[in-house]
Protein backbone atom coordinates (compact mmCIF):
# COMPACT_ATOMS: atom_id res chain seq x y z
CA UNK A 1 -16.60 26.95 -86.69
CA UNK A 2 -19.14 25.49 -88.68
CA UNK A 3 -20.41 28.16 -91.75
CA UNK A 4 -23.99 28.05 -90.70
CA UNK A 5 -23.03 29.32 -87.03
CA UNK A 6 -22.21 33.02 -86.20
CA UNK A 7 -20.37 34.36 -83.02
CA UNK A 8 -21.85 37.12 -81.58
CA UNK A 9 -20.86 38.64 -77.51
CA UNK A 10 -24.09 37.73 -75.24
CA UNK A 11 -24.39 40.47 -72.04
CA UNK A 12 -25.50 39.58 -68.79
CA UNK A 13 -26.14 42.06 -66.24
CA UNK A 14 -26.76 42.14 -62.40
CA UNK A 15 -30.57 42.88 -61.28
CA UNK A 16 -29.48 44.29 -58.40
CA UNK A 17 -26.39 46.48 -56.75
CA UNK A 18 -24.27 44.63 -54.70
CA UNK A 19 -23.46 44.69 -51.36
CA UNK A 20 -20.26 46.63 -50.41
CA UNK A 21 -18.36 43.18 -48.77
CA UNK A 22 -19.00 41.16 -51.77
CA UNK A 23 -18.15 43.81 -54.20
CA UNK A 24 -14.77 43.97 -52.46
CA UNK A 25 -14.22 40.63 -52.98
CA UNK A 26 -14.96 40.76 -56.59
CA UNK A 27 -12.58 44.17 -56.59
CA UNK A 28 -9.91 42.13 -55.37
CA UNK A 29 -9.91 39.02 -57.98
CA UNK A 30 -10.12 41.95 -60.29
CA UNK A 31 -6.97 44.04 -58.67
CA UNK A 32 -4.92 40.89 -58.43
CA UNK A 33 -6.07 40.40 -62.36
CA UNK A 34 -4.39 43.19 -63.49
CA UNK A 35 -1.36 42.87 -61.18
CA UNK A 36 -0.16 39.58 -63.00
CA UNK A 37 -1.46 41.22 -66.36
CA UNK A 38 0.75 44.01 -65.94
CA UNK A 39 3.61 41.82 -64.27
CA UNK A 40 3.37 40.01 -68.03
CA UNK A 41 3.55 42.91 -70.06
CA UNK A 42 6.56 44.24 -68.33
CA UNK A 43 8.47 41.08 -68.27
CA UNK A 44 7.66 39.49 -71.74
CA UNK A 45 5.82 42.21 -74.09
CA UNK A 46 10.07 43.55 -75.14
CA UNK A 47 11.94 41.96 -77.83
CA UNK A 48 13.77 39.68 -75.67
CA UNK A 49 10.80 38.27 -74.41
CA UNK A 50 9.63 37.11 -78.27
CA UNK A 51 11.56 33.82 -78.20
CA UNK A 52 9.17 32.42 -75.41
CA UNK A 53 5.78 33.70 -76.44
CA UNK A 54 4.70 30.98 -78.92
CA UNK A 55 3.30 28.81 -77.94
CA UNK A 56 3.37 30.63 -74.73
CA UNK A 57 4.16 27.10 -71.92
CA UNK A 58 7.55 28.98 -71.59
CA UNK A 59 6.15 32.09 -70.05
CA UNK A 60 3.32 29.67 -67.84
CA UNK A 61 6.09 28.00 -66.14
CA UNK A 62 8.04 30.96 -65.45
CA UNK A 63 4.73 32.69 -64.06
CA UNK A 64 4.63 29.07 -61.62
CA UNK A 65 7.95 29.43 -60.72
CA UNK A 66 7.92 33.50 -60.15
CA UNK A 67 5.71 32.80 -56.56
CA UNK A 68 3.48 35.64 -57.68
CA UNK A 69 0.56 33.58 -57.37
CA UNK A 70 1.39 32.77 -53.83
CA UNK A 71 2.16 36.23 -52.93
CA UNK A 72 -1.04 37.70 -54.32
CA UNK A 73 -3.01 34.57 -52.80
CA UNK A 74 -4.80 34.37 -56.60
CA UNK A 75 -6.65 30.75 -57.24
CA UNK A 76 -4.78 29.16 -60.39
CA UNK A 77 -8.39 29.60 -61.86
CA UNK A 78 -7.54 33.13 -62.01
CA UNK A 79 -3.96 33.64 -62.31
CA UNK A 80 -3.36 31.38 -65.26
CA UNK A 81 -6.40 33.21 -67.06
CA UNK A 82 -4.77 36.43 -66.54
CA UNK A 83 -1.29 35.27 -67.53
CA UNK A 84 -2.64 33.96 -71.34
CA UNK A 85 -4.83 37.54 -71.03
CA UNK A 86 -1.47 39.05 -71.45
CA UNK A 87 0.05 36.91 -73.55
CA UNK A 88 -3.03 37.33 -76.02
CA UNK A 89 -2.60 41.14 -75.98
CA UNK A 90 1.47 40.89 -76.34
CA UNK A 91 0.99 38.56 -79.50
CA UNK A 92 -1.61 40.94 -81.29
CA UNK A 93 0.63 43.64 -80.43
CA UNK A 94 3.75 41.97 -82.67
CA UNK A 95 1.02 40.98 -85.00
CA UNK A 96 -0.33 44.78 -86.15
CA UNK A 97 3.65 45.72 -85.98
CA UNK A 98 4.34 43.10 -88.09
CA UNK A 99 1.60 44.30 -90.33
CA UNK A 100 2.08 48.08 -90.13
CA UNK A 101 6.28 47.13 -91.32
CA UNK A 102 5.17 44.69 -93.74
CA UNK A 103 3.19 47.63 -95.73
CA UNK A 104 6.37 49.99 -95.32
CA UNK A 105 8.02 47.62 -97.64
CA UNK A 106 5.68 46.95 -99.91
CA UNK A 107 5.38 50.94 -100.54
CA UNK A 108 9.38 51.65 -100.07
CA UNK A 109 10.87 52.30 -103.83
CA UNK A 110 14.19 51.88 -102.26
CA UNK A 111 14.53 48.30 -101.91
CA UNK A 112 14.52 45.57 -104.51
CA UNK A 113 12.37 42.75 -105.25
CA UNK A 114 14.55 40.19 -103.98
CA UNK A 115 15.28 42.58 -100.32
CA UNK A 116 11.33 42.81 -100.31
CA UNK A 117 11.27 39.07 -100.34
CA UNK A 118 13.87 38.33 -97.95
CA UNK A 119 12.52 41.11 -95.38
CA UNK A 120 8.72 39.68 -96.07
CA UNK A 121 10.59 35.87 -95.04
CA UNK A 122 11.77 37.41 -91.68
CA UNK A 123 8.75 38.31 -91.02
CA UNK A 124 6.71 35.38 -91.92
CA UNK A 125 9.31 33.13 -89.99
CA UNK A 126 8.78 33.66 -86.05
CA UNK A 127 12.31 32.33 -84.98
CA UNK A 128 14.07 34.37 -88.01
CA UNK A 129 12.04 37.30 -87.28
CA UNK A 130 12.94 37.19 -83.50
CA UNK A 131 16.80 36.02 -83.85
CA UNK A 132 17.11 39.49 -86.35
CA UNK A 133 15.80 41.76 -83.59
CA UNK A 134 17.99 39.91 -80.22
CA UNK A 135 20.87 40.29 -82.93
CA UNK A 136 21.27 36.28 -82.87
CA UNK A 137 22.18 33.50 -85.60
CA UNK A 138 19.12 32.63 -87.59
CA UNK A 139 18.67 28.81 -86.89
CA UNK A 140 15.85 27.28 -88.46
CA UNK A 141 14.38 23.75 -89.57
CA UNK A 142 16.40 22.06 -91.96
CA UNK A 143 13.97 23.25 -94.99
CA UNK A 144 13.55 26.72 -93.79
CA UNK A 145 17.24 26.96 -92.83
CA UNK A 146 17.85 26.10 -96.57
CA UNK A 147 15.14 28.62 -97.77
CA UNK A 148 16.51 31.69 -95.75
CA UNK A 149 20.08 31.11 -97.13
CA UNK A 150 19.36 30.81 -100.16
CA UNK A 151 17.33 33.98 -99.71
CA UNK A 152 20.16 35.66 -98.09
CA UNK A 153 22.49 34.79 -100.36
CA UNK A 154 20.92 37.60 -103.29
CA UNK A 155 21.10 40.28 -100.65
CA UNK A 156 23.13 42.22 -98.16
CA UNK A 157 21.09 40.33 -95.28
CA UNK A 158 23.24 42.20 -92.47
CA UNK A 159 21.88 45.79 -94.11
CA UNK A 160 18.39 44.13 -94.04
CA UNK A 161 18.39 43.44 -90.72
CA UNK A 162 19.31 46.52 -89.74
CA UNK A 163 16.56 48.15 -91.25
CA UNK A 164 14.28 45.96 -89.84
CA UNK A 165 15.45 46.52 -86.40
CA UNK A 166 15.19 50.12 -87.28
CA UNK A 167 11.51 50.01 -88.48
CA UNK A 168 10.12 47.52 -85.71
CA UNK A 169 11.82 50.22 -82.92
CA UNK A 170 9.85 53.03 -84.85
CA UNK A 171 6.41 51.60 -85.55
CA UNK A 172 6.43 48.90 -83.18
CA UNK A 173 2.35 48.95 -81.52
CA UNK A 174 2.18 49.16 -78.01
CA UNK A 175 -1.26 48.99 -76.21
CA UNK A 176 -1.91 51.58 -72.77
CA UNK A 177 -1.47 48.57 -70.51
CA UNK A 178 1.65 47.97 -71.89
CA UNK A 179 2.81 51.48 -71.98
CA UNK A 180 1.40 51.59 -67.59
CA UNK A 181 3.07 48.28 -66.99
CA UNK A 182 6.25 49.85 -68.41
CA UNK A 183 6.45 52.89 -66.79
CA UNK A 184 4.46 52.06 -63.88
CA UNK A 185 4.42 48.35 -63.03
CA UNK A 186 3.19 48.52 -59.83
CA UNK A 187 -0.11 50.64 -60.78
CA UNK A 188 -3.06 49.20 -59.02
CA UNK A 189 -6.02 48.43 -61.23
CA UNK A 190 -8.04 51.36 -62.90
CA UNK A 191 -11.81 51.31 -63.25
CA UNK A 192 -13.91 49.42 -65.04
CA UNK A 193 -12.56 46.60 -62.73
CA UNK A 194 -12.74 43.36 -64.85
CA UNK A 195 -11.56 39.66 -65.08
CA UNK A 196 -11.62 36.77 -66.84
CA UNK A 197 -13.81 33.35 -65.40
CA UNK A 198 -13.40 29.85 -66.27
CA UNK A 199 -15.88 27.39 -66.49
CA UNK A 200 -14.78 25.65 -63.19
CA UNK A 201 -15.12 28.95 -61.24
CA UNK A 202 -18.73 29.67 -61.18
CA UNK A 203 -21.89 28.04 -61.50
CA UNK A 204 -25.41 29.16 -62.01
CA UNK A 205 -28.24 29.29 -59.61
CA UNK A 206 -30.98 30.47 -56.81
CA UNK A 207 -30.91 32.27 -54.18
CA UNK A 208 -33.44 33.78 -51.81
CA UNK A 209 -35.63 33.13 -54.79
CA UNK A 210 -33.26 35.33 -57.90
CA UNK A 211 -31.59 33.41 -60.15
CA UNK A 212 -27.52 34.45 -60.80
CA UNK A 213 -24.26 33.50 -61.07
CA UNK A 214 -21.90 32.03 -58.15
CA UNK A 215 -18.51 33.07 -58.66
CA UNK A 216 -15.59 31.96 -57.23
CA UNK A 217 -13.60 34.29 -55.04
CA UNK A 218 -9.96 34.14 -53.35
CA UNK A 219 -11.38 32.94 -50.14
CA UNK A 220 -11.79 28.98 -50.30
CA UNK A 221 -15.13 27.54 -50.95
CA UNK A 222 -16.36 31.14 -51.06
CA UNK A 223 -18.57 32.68 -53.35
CA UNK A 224 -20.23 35.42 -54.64
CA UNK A 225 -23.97 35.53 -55.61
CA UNK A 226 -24.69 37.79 -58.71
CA UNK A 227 -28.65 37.91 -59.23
CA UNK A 228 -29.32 38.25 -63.03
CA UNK A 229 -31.80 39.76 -65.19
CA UNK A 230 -32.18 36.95 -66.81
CA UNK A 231 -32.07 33.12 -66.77
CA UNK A 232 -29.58 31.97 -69.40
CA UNK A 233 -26.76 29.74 -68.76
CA UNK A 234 -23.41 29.36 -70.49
CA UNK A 235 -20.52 27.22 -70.49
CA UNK A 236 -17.96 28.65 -71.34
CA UNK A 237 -15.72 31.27 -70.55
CA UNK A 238 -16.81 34.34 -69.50
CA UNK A 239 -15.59 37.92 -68.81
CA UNK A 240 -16.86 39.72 -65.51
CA UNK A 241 -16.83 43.81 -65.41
CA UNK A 242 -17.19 45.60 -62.31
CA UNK A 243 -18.76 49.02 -61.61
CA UNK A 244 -18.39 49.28 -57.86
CA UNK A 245 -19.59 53.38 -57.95
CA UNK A 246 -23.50 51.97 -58.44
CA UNK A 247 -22.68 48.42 -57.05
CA UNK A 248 -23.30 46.48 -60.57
CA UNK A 249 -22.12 43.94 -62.39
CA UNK A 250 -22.06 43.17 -66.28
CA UNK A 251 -20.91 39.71 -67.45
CA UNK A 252 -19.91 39.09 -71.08
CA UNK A 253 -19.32 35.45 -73.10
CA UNK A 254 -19.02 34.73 -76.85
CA UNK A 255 -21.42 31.74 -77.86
CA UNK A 256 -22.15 30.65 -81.37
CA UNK A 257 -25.58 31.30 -82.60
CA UNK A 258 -26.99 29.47 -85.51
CA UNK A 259 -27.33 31.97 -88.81
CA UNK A 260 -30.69 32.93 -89.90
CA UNK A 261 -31.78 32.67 -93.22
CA UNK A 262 -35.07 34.43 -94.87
CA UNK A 263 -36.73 33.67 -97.84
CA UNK A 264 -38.02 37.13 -98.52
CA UNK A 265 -35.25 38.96 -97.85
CA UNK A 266 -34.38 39.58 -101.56
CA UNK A 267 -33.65 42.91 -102.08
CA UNK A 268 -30.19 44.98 -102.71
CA UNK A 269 -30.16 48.19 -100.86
CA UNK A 270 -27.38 50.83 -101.16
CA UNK A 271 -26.41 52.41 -98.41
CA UNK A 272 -25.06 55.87 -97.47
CA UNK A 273 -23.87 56.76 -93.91
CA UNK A 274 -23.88 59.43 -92.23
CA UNK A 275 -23.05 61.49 -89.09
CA UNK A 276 -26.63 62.88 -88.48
CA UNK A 277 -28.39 60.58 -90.06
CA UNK A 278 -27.35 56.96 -89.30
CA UNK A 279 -28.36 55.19 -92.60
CA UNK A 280 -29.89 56.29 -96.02
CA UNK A 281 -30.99 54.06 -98.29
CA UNK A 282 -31.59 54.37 -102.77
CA UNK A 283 -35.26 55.01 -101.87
CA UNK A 284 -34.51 57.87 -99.27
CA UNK A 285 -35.29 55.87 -96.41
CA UNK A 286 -33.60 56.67 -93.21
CA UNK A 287 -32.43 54.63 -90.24
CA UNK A 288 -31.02 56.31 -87.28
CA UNK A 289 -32.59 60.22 -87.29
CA UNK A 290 -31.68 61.13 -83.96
CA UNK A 291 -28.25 59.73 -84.11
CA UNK A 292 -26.65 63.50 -84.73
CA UNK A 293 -28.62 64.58 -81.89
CA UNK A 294 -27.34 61.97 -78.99
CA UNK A 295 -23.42 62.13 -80.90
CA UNK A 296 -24.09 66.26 -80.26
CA UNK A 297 -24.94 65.63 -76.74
CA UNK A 298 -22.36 63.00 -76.07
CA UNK A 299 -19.24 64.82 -77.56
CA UNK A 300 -20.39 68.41 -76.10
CA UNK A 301 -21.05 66.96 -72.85
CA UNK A 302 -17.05 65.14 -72.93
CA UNK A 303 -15.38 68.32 -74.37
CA UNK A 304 -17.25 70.07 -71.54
CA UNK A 305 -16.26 67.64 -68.70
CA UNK A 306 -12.54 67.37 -70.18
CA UNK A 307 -11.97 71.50 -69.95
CA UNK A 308 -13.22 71.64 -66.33
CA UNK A 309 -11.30 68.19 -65.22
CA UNK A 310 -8.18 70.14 -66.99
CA UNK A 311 -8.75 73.77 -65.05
CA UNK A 312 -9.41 71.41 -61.81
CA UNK A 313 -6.63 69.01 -62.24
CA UNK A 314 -4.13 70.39 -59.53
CA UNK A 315 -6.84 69.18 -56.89
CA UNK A 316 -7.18 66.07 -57.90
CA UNK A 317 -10.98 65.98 -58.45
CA UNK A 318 -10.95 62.22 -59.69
CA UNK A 319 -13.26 60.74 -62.94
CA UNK A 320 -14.93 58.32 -61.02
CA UNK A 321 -18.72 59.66 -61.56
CA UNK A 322 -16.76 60.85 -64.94
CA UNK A 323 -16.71 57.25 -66.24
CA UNK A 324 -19.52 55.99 -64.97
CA UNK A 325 -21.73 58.72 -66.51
CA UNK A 326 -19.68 58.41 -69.93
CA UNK A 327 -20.38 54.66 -69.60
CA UNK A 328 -24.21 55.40 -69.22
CA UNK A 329 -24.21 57.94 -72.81
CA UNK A 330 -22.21 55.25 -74.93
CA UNK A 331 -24.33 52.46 -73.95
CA UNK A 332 -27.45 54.45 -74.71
CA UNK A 333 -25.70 55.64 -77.93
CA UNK A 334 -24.85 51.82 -78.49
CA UNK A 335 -28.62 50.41 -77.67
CA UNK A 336 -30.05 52.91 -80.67
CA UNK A 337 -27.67 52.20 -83.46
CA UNK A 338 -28.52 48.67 -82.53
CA UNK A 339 -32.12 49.01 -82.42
CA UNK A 340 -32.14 50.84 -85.67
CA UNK A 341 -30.32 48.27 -87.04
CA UNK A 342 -32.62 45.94 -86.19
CA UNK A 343 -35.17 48.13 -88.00
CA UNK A 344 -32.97 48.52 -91.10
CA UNK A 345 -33.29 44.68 -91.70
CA UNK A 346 -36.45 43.85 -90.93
CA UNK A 347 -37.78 46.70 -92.60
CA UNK A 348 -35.39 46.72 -96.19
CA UNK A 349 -35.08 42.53 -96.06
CA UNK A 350 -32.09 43.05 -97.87
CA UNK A 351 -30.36 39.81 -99.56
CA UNK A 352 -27.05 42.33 -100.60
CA UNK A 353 -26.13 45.66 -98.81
CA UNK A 354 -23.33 47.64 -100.81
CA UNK A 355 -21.71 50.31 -99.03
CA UNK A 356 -18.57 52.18 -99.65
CA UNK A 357 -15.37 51.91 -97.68
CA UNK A 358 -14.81 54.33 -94.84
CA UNK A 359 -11.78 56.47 -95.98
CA UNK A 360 -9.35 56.53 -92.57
CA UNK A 361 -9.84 60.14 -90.54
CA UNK A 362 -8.27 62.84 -91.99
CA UNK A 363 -6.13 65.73 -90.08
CA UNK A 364 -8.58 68.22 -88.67
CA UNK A 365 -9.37 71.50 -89.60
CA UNK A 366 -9.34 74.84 -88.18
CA UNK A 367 -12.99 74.24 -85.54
CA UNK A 368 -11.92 72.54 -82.52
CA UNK A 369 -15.74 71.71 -81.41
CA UNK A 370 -16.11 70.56 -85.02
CA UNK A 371 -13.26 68.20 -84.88
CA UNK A 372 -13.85 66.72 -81.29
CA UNK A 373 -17.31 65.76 -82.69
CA UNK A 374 -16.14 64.37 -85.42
CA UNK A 375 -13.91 62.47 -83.76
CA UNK A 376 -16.17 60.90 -81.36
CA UNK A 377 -18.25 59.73 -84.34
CA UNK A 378 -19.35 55.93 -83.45
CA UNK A 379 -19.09 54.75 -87.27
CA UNK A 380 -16.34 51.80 -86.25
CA UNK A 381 -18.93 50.89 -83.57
CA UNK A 382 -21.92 51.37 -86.60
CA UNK A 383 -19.76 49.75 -89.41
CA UNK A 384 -19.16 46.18 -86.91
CA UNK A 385 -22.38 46.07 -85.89
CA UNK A 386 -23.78 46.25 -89.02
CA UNK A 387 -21.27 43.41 -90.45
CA UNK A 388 -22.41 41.42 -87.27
CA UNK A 389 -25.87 41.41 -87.56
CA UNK A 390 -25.59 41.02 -91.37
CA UNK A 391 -23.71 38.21 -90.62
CA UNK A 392 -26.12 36.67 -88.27
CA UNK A 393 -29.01 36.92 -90.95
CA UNK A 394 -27.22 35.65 -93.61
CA UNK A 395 -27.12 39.30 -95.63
CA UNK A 396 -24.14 40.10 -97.82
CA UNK A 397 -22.13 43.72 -97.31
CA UNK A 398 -20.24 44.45 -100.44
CA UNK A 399 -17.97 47.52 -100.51
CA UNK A 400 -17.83 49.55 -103.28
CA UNK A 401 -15.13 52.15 -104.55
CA UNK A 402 -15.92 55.55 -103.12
CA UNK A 403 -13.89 58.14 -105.22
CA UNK A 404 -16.07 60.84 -106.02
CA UNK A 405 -18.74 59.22 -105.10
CA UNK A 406 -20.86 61.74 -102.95
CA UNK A 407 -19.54 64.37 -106.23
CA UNK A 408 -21.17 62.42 -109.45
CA UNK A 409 -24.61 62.67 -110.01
CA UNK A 410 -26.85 59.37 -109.87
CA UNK A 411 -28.64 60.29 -112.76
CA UNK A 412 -26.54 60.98 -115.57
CA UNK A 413 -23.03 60.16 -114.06
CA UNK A 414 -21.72 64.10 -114.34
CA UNK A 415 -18.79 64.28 -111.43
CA UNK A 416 -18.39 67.81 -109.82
CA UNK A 417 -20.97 69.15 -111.40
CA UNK A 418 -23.35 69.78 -109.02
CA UNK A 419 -23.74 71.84 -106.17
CA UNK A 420 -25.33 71.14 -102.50
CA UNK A 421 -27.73 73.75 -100.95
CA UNK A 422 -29.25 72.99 -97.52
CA UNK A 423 -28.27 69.04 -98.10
CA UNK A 424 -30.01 69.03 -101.21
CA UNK A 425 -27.56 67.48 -104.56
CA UNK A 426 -27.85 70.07 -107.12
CA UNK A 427 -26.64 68.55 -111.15
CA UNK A 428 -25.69 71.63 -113.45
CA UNK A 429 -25.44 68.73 -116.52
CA UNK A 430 -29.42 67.56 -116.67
CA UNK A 431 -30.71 68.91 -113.57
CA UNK A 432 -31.61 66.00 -111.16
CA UNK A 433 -31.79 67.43 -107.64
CA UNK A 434 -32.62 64.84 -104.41
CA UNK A 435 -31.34 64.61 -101.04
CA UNK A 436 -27.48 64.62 -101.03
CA UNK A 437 -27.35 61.27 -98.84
CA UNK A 438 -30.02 59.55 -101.12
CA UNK A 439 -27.95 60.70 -104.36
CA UNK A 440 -24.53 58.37 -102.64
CA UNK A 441 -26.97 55.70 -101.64
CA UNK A 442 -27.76 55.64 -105.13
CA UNK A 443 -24.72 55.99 -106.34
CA UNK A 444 -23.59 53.43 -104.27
CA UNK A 445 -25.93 50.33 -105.50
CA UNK A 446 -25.41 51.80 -109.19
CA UNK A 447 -21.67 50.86 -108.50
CA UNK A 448 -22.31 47.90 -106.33
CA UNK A 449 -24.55 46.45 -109.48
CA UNK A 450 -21.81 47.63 -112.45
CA UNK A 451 -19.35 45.09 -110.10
CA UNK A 452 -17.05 48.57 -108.96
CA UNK A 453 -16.18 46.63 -105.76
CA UNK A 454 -13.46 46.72 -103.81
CA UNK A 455 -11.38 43.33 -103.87
């Protein structure tokens, strides 16, 4: 993609419910979706099912020749779709378990340099890496072939292979569908219904003057009319979710928008986040006020619903009005961190935001309700957003070290020497007091502009 374009996921939604018949048909494509989806994960997401994934024509022509498409009655338009869905999911499933082993030998004082390098090979190498787990010969292309012997040759390569069998069975990543597909691979489809569309099997236009989206169904030369909000069109690929509850539709596509660039935005802002306050800037601004109040609301309102569904389980009360009404709070939680993003920018016109590193979440302490609030903090869904829309305006984020950061003193640099009243930073060493989350935002660009970066 070119560097002055950006890709960014574009939402459509339907301007009005749908009628009950032609959200059945849509529930159907989307059932049958998640049939062959599952019918994948069970058949090819195992280690013996690694030798056909790449570049994935093996597992197409096995789906052909399985007659699920015919027994489902699913348009190829669909049914191949849902088949590379799958694969997609399977391969970024080996990928993070790949990762997550790779970093257990990089931190494992046991092994040698040269077993590092021979276990980091495997896992490099696709055909070594999936001959080691099925317990085969490792045959490779003549140079490879060559490279892994010679590799082999400075190690006990049978022990090594054994321990990476063992680690891949421990930490191997699994997703939920996966996990169903195993254990349950005839599950119907859970809500939110969804499904993937190709270009071929829909097509904008009017109807009964509303402009939408005409999308394909099983039936031949049927389709469904989705009126739209808006007008735009798109060409590509696009992703179809269902709510059938309230009868609407949301429709999803990734286009490429050209990056912005703005000659007055000059300035470098350090930046302090929080779970009350969204964003606090060097100058004690602050983006995102009410953000403790809606995550309060949301996570109280969840806990609540979650102890009730638990006391009420043996009757089988169901989570349909559940989801949909958890769907509702995240998307309004969603449009205001957006929206005060927005405001961040135009407001700061920063040419360089430095902000520190998220540490991962720690174990939790003794407070339950403190913990299940903490843990529905949005600051993955904050963080990506504000990397996206940074992107998009050409604005650099630089991340800076974080030890001690919220501890030392912006003023003269004293660490743990301070003390925090009422959110207020306290210094012992000269005396400096301001707001705790405008002290780290300080601290933050002071690092940022000394080059304390992370690499």
């Amino acid at each position: 993609m070119p560097s002055d374009k950006v890709c960014k996921t574009v939402h459509q939604y339907s301007k009005t419910p749908l009628c009950a018949e032609d959200m059945k048909k849509l529930q159907e494509i989307a059932a049958d979706y998640g049939k062959v989806k599952r019918y994948v994960y069970q058949r090819y997401s195992g280690i013996g099912g690694l030798s056909k994934l790449y570049p994935g024509y093996t597992v197409q022509n096995e789906m052909t020749e399985s007659g699920l498409r015919g027994e489902l009655g699913l348009p190829s338009v669909y049914f191949y779709l849902a088949v590379f869905d799958a694969l997609g999911d399977i391969k970024s499933q080996w990928a993070r378990t790949k990762s997550r082993v790779l970093q257990l030998i990089g931190r494992n004082e046991g092994l040698t340099e040269e077993e590092k390098h021979y276990l980091r090979f495997l896992l490099k190498v696709n055909n070594a890496f999936t001959a080691v787990l099925n317990q085969e010969p490792i045959v490779l292309p003549r140079e490879l072939q060559r490279k892994q012997e010679e590799l082999a040759s400075k190690v006990d390569a049978e022990k090594l292979h054994r321990y990476l069998c063992r680690q891949v069975r421990k930490y191997r990543v699994k997703s939920r569908e996966t996990d169903k597909a195993e254990t349950e691979p005839q599950a119907s489809a859970q809500p939110p219904w969804g499904f993937s569309v190709a270009e071929r099997a829909y097509r904008y236009g009017e109807k009964d003057g509303s402009r939408g989206i005409y999308i394909s169904t099983k039936e031949n030369r049927k389709r469904v009319f989705v009126p739209l909000t808006d007008g735009n069109q798109y060409k590509r690929q696009l992703y179809v979710r269902l709510y059938p509850q309230e009868g609407n539709v949301e429709i999803m596509t990734a286009v490429d928008v050209a990056v912005r660039v703005h000659e007055d935005y000059v300035n470098r802002i350090g930046l302090a986040m929080g779970m009350f306050t969204m964003l606090t800037t060097q100058e004690g601004h602050h983006y995102g006020e009410e953000l403790g109040a809606l995550q309060t609301e949301y996570a109280e309102w969840v806990r609540q619903q979650t102890r009730s569904y638990n006391r009420n389980r043996a009757d089988n009360p169901g989570r349909r009005k559940y989801n949909a009404r958890r769907h509702r709070m995240e998307e309004r939680l969603h449009s205001y961190i957006n929206q005060e993003l927005n405001r961040f920018l135009r407001t700061e016109k920063p040419r360089k935001v430095y902000i520190v590193r998220m540490p991962r979440p720690k174990a939790g302490g003794i407070n339950r309700k403190i913990n299940h609030s903490v843990a529905m903090w949005q600051r993955g869904y904050i963080r990506s957003r504000l990397e996206q829309k940074c992107r998009e305006q050409s604005v650099e984020i630089v991340e800076v070290l974080g030890k001690d950061i919220s501890n030392e003193c912006s003023s003269c640099g004293a660490v743990e020497s301070g003390g925090r009243k009422k959110g207020i930073f306290l210094c012992n060493a000269c005396g400096y007091s301001a707001e705790e989350k405008t002290n780290t935002a300080r601290n933050v660009l002071k690092r940022g502009m000394e080059g304390r970066v992370v690499n």
